[in-house]
PDB file of N, CA and C in Angstrom:
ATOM      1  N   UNK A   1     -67.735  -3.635 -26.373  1.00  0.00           N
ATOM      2  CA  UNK A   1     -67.219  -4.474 -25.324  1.00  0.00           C
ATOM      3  C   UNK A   1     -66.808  -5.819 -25.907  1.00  0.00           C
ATOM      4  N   UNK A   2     -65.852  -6.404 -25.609  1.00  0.00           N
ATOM      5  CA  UNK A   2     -65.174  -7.767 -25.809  1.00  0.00           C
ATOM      6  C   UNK A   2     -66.523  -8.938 -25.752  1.00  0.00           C
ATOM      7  N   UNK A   3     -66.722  -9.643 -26.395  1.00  0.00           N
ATOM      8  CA  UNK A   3     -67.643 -10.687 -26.224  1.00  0.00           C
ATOM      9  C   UNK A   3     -67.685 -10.961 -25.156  1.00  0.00           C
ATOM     10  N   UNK A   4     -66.229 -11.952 -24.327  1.00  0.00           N
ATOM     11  CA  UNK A   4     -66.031 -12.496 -23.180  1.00  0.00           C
ATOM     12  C   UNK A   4     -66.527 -11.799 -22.156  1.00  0.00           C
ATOM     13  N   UNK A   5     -66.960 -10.665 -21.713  1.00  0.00           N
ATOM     14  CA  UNK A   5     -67.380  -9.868 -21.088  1.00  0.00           C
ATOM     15  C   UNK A   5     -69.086  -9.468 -20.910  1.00  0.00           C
ATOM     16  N   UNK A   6     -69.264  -9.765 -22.430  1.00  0.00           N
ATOM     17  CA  UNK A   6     -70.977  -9.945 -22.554  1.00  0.00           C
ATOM     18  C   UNK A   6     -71.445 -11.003 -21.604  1.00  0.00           C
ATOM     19  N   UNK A   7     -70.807 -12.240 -22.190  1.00  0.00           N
ATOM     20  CA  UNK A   7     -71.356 -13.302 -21.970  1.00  0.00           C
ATOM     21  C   UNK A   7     -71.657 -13.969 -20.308  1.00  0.00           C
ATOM     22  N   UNK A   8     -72.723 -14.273 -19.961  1.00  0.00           N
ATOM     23  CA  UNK A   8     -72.987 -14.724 -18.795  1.00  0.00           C
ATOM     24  C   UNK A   8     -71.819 -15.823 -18.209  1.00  0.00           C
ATOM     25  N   UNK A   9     -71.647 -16.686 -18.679  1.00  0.00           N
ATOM     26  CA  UNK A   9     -70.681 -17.774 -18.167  1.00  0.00           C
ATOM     27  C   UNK A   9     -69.887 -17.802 -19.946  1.00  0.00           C
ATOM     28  N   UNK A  10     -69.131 -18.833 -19.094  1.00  0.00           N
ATOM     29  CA  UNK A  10     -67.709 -19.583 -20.286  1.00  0.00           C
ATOM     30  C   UNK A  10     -68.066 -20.910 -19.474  1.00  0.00           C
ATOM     31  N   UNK A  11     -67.631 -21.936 -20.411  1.00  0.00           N
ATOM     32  CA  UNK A  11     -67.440 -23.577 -19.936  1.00  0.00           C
ATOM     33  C   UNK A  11     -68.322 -23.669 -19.078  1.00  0.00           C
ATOM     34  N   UNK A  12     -69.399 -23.133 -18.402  1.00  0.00           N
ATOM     35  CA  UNK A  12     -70.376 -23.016 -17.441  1.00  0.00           C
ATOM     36  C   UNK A  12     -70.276 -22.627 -16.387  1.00  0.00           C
ATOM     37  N   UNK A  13     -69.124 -21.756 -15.927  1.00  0.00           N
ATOM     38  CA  UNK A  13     -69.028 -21.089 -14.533  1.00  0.00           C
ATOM     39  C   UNK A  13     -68.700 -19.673 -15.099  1.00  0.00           C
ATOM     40  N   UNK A  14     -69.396 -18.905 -14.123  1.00  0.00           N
ATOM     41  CA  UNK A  14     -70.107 -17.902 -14.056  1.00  0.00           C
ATOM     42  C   UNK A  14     -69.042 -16.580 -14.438  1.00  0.00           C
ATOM     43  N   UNK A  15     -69.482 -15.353 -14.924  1.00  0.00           N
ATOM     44  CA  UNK A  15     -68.335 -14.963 -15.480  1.00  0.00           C
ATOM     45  C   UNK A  15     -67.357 -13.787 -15.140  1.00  0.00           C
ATOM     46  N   UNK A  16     -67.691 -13.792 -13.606  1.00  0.00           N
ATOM     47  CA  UNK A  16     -66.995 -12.951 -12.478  1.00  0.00           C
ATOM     48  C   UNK A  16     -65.738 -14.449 -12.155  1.00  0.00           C
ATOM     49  N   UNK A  17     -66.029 -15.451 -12.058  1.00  0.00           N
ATOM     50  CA  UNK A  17     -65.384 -16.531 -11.944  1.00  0.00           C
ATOM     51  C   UNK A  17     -64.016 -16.788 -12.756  1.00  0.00           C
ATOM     52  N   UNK A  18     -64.515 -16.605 -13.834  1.00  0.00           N
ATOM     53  CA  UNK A  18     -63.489 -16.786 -15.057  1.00  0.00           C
ATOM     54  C   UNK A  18     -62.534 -15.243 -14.424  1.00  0.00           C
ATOM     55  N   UNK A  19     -62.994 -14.315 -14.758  1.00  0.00           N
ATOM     56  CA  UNK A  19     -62.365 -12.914 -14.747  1.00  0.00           C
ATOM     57  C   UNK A  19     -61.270 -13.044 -13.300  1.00  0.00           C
ATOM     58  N   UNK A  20     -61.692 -14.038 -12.063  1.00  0.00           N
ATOM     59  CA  UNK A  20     -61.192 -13.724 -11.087  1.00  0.00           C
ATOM     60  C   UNK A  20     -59.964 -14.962 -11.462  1.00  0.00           C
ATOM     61  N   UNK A  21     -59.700 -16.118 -12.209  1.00  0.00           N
ATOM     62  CA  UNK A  21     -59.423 -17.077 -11.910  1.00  0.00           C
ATOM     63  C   UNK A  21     -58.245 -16.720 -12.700  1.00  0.00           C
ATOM     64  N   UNK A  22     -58.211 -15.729 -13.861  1.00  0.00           N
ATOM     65  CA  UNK A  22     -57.602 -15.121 -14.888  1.00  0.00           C
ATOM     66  C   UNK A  22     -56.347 -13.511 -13.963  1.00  0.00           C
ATOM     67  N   UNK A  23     -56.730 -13.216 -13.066  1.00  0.00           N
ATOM     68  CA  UNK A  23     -56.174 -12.591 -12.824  1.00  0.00           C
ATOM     69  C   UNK A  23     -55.555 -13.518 -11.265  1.00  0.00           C
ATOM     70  N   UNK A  24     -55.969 -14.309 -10.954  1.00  0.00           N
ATOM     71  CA  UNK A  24     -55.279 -15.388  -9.926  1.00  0.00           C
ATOM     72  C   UNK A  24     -54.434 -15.859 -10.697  1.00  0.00           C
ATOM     73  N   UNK A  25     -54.192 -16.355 -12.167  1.00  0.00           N
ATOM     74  CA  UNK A  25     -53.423 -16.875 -12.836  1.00  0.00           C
ATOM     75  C   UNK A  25     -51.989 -16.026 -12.996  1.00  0.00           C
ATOM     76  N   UNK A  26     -52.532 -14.820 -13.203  1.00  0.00           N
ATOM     77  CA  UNK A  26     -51.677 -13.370 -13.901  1.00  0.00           C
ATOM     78  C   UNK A  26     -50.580 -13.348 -12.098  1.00  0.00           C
ATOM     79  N   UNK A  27     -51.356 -13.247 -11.698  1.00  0.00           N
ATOM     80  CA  UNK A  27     -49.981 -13.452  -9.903  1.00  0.00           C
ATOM     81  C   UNK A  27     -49.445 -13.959  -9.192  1.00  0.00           C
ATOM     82  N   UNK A  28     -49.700 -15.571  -9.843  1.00  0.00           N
ATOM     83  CA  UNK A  28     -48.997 -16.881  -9.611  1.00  0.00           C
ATOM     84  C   UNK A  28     -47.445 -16.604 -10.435  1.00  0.00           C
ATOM     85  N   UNK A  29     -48.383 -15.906 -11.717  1.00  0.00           N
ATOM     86  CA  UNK A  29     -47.025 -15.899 -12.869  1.00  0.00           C
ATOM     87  C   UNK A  29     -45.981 -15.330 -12.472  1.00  0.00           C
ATOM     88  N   UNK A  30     -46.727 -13.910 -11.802  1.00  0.00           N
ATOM     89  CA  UNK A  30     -46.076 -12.685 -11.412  1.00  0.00           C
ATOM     90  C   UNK A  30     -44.912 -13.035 -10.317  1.00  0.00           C
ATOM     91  N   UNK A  31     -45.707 -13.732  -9.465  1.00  0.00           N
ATOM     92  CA  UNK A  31     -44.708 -14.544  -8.152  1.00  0.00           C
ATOM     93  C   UNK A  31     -43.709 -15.271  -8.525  1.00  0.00           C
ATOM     94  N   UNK A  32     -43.895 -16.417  -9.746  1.00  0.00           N
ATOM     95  CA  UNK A  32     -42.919 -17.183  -9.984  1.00  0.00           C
ATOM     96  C   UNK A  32     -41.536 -16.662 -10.769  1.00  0.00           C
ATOM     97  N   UNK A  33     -41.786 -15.323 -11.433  1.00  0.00           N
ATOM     98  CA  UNK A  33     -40.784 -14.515 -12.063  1.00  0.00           C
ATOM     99  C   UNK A  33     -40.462 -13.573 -11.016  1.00  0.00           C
ATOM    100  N   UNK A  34     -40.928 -13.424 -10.031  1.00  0.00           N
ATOM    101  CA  UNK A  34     -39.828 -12.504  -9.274  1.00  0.00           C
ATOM    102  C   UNK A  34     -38.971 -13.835  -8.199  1.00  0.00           C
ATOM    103  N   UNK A  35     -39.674 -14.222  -8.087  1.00  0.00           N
ATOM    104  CA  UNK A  35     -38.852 -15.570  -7.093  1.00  0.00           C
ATOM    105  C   UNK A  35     -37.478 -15.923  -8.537  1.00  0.00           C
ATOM    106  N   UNK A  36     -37.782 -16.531  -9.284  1.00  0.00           N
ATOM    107  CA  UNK A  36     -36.445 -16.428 -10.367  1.00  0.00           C
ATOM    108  C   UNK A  36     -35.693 -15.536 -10.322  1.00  0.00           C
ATOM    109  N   UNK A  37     -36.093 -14.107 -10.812  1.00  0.00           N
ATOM    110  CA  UNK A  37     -35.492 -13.278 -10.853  1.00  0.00           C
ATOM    111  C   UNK A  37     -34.238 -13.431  -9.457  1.00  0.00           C
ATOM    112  N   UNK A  38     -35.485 -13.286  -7.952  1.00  0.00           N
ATOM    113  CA  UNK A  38     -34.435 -12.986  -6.471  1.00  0.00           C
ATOM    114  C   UNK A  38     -33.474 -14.204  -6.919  1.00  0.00           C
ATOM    115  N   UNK A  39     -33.670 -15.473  -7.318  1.00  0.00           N
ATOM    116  CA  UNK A  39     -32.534 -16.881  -7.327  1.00  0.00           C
ATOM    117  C   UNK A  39     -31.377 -16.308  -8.419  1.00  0.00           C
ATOM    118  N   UNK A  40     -32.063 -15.708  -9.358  1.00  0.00           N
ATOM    119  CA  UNK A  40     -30.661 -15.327 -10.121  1.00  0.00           C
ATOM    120  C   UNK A  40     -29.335 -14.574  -9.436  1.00  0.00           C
ATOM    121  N   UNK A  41     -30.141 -12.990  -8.832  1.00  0.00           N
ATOM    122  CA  UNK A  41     -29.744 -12.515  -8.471  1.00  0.00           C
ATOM    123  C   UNK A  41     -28.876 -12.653  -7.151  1.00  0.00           C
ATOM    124  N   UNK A  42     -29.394 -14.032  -6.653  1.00  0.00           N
ATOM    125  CA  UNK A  42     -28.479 -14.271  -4.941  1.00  0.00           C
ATOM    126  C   UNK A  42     -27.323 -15.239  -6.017  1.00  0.00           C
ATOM    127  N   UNK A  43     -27.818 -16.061  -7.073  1.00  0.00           N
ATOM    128  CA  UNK A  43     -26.698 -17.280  -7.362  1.00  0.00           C
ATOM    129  C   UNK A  43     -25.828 -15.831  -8.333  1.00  0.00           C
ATOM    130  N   UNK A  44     -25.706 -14.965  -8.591  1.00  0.00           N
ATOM    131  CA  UNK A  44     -24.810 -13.714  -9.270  1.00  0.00           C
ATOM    132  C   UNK A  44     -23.863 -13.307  -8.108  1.00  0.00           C
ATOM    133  N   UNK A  45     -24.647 -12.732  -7.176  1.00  0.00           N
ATOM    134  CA  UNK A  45     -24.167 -12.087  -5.399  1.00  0.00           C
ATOM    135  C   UNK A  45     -22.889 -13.148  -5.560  1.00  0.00           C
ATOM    136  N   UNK A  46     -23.307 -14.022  -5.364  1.00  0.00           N
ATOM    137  CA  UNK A  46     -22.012 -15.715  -4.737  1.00  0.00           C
ATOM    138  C   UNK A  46     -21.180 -15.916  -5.492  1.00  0.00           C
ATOM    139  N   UNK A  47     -21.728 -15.424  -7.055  1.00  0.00           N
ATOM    140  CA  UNK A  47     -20.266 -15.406  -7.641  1.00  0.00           C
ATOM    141  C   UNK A  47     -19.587 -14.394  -8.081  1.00  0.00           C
ATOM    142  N   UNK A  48     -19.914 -13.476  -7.509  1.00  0.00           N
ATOM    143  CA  UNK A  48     -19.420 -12.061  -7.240  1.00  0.00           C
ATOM    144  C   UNK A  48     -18.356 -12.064  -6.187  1.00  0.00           C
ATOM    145  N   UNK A  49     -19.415 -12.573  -5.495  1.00  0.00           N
ATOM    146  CA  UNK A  49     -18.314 -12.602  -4.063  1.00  0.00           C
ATOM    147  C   UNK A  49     -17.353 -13.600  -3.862  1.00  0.00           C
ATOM    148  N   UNK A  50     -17.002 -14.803  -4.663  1.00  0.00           N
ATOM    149  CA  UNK A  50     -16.220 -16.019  -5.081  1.00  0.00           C
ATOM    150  C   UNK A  50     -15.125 -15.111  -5.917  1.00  0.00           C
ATOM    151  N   UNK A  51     -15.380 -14.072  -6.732  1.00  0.00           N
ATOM    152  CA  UNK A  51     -14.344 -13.666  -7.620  1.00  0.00           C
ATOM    153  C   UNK A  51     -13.495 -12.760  -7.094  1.00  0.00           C
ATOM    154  N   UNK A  52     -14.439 -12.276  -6.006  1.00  0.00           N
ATOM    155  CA  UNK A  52     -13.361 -10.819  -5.130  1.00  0.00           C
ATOM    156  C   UNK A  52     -12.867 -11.895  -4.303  1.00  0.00           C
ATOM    157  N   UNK A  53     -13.378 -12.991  -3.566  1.00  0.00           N
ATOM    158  CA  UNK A  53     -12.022 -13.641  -2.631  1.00  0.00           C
ATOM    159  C   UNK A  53     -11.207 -14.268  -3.569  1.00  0.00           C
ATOM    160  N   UNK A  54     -11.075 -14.420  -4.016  1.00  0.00           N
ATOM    161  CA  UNK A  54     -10.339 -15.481  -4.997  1.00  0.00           C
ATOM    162  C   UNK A  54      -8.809 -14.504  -5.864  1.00  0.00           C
ATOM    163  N   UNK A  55      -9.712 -13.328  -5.973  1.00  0.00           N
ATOM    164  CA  UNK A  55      -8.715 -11.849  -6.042  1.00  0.00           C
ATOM    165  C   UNK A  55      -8.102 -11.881  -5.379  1.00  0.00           C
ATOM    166  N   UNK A  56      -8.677 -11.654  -3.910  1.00  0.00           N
ATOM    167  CA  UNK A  56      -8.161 -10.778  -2.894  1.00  0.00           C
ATOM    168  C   UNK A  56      -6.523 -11.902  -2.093  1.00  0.00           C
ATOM    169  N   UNK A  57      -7.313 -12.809  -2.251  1.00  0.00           N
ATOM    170  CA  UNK A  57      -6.180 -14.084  -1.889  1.00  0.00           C
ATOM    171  C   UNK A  57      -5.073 -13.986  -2.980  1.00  0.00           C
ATOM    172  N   UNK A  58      -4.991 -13.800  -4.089  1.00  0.00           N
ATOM    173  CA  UNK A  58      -3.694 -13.598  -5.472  1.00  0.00           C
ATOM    174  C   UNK A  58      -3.161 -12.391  -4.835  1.00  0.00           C
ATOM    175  N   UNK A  59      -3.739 -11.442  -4.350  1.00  0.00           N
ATOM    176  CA  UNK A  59      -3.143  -9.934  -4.432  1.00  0.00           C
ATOM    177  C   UNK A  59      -2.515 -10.420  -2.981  1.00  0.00           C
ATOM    178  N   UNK A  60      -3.164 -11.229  -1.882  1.00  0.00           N
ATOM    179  CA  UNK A  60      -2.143 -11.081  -0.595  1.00  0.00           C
ATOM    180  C   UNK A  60      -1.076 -12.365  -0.806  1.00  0.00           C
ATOM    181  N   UNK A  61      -1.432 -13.181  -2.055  1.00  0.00           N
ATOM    182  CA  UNK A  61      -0.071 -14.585  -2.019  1.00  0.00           C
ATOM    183  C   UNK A  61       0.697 -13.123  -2.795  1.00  0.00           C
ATOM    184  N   UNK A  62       1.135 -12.643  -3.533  1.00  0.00           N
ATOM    185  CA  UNK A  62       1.134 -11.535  -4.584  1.00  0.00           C
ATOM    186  C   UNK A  62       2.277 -11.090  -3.027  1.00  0.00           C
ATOM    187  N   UNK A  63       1.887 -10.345  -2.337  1.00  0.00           N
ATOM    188  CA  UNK A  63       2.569  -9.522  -1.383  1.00  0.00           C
ATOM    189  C   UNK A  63       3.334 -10.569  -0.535  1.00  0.00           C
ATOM    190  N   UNK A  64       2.922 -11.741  -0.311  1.00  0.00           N
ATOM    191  CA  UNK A  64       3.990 -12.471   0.583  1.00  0.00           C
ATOM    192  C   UNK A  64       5.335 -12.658   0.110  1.00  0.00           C
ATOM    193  N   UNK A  65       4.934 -13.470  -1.792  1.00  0.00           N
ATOM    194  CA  UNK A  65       5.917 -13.347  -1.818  1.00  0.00           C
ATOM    195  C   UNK A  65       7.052 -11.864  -2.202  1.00  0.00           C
ATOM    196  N   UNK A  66       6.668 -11.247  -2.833  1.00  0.00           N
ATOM    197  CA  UNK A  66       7.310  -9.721  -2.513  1.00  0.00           C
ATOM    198  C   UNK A  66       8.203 -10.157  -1.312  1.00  0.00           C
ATOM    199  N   UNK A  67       7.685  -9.776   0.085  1.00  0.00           N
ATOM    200  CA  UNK A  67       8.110  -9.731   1.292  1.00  0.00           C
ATOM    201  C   UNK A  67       9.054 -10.749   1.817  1.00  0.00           C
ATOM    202  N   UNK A  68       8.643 -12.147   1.324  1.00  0.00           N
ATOM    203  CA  UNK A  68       9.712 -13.115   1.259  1.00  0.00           C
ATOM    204  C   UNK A  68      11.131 -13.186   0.107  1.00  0.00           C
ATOM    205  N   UNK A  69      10.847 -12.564  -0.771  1.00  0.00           N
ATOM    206  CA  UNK A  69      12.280 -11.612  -1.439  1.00  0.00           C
ATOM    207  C   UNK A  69      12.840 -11.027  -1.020  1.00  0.00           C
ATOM    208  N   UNK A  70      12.371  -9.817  -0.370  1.00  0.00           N
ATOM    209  CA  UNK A  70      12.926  -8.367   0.146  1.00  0.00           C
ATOM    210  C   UNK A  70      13.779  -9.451   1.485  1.00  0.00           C
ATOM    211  N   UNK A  71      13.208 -10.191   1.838  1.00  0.00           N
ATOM    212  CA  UNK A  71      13.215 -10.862   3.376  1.00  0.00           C
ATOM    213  C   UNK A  71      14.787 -12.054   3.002  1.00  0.00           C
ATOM    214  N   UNK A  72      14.586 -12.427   2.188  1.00  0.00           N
ATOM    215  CA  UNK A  72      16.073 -13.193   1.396  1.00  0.00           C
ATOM    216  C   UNK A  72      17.214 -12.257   1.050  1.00  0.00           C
ATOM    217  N   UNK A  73      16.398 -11.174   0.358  1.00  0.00           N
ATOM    218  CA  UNK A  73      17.537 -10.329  -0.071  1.00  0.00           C
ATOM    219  C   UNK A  73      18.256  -9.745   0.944  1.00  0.00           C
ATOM    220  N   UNK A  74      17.582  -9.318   2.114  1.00  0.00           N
ATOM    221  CA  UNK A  74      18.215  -8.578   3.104  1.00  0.00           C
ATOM    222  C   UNK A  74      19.735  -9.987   4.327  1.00  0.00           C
ATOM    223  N   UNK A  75      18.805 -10.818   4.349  1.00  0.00           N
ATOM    224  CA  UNK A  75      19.421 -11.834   4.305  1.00  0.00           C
ATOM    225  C   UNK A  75      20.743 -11.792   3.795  1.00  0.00           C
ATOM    226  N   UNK A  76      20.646 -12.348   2.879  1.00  0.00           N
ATOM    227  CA  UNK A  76      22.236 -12.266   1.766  1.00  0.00           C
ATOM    228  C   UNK A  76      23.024 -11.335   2.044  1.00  0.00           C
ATOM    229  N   UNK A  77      22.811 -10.266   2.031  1.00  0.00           N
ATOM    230  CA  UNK A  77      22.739  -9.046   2.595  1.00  0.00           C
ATOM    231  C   UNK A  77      24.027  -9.286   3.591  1.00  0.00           C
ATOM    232  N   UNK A  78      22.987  -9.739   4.674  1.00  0.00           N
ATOM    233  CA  UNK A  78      23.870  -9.907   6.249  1.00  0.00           C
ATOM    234  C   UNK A  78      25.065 -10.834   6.129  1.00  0.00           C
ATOM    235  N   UNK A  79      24.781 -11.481   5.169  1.00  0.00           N
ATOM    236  CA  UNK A  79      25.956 -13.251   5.265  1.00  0.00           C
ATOM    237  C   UNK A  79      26.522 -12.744   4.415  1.00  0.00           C
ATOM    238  N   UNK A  80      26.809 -11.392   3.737  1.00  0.00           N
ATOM    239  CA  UNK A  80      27.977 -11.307   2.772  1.00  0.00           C
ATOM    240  C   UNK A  80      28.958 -10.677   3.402  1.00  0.00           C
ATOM    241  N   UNK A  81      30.559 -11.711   3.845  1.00  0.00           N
ATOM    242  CA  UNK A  81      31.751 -11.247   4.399  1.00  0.00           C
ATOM    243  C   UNK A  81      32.073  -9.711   4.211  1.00  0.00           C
ATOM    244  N   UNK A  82      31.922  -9.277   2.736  1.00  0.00           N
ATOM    245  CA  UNK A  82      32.522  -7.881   2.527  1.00  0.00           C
ATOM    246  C   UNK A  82      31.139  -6.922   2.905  1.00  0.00           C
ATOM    247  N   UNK A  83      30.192  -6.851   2.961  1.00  0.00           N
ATOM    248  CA  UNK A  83      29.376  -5.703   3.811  1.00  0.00           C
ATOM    249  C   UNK A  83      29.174  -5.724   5.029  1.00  0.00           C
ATOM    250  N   UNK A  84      28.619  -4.306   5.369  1.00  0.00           N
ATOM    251  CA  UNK A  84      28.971  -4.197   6.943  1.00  0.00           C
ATOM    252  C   UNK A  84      27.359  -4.134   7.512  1.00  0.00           C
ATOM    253  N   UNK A  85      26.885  -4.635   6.767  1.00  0.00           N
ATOM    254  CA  UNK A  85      25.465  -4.776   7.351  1.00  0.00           C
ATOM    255  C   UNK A  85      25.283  -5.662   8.476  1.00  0.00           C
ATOM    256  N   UNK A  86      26.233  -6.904   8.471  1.00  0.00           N
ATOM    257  CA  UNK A  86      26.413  -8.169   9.153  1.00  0.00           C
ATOM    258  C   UNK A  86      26.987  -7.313  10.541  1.00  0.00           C
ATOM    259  N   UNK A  87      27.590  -6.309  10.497  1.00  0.00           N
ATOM    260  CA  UNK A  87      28.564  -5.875  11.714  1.00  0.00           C
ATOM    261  C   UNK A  87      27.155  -4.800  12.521  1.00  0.00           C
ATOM    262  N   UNK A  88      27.274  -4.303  11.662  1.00  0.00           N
ATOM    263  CA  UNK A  88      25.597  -3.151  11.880  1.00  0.00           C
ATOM    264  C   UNK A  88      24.327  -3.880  12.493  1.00  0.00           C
ATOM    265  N   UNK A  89      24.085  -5.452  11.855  1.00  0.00           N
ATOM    266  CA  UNK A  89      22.701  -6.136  12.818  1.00  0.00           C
ATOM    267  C   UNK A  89      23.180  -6.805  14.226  1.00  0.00           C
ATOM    268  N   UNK A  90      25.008  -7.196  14.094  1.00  0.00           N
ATOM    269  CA  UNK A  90      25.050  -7.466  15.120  1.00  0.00           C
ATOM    270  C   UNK A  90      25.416  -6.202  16.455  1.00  0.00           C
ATOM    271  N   UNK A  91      25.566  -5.244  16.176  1.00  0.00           N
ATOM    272  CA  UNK A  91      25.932  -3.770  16.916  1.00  0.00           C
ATOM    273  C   UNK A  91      24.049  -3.742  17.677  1.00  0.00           C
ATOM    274  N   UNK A  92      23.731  -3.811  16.445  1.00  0.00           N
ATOM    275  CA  UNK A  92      22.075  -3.836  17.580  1.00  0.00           C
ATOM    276  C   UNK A  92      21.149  -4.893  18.256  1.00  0.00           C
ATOM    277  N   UNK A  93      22.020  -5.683  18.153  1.00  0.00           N
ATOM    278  CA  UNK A  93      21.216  -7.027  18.867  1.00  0.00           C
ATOM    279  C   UNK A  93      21.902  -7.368  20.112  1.00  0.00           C
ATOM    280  N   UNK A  94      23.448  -7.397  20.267  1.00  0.00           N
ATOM    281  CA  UNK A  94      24.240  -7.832  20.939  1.00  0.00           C
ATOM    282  C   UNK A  94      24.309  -6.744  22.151  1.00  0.00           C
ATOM    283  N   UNK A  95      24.658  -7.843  23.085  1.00  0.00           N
ATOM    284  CA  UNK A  95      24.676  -7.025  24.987  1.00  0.00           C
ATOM    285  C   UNK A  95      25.703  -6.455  24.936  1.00  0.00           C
ATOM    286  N   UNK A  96      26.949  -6.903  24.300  1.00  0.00           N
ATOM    287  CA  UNK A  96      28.436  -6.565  24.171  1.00  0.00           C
ATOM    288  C   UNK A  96      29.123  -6.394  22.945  1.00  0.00           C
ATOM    289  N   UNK A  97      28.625  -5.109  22.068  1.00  0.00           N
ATOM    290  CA  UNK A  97      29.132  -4.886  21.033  1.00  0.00           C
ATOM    291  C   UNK A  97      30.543  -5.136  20.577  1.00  0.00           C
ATOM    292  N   UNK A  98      31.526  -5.015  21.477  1.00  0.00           N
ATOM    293  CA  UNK A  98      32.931  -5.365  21.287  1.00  0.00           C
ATOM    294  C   UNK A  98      33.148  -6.757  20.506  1.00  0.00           C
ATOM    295  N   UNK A  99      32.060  -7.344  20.835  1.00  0.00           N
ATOM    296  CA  UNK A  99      32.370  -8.675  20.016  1.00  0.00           C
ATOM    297  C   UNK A  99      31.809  -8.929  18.786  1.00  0.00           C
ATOM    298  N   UNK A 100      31.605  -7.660  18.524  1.00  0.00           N
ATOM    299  CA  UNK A 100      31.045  -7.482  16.650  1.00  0.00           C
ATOM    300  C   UNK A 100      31.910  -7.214  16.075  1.00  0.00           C
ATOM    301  N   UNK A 101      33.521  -6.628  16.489  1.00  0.00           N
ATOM    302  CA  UNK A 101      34.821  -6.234  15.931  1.00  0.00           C
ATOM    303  C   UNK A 101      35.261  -7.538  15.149  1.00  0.00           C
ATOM    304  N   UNK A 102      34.473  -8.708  14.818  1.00  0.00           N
ATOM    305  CA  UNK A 102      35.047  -9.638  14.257  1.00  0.00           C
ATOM    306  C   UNK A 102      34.375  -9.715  12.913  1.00  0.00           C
ATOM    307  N   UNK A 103      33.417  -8.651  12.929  1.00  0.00           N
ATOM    308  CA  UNK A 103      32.392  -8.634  11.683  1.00  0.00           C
ATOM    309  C   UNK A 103      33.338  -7.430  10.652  1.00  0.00           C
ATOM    310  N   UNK A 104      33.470  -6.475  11.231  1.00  0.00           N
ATOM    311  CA  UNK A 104      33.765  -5.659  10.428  1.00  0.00           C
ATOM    312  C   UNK A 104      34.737  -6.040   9.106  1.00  0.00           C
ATOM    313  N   UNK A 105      34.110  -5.568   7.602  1.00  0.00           N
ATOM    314  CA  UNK A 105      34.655  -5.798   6.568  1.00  0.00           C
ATOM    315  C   UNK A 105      36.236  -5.390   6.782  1.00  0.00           C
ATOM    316  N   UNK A 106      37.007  -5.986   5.536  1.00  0.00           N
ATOM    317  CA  UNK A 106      38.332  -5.715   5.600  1.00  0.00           C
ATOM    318  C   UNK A 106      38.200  -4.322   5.136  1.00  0.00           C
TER     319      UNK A 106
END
């Protein structure tokens, strides 16, 4: 058997005392490394979740502008004298198509 275990006391308190004060020590420790551990793991979570919005916002500026191209191009599109696209948006918007006969390309 370990000495420490023989012996009646240590430093003069008794030696169920020591043994209990030693394993009170051992689950303070125990507590303070899982409490770290949970802080790591929530301050990781936040910047986990900081990197997917921060994504997710590039991928939808990412698609606007796309859509604001396509959205110009179609544009141009309409305002160019020689296509008949300009005659074609006004055929479906207008109450009185007859007055789109001024669109039509040469």
């Amino acid at each position: 058997m370990p000495p420490f275990l023989l012996a009646k006391s240590l430093f003069g308190f008794p030696r169920w005392s020591v043994i209990g004060l030693c394993a009170l020590l051992v689950a303070l420790v125990a507590l303070v490394l899982i409490d770290r551990i949970g802080t790591t793991a929530a301050t990781s979570n936040q910047a986990q979740r900081d990197a997917g919005a921060a994504a997710q916002r590039a991928q939808d500026l990412e698609t606007t502008i796309k859509r604001t191209e396509e959205g110009n191009a179609a544009r141009i599109e309409i305002r160019d004298p020689r296509s008949r696209a300009r005659y074609d948006q006004c055929v479906r918007s207008a109450r009185t198509p007859e007055n789109c006969q001024r669109f039509l390309p040469e």
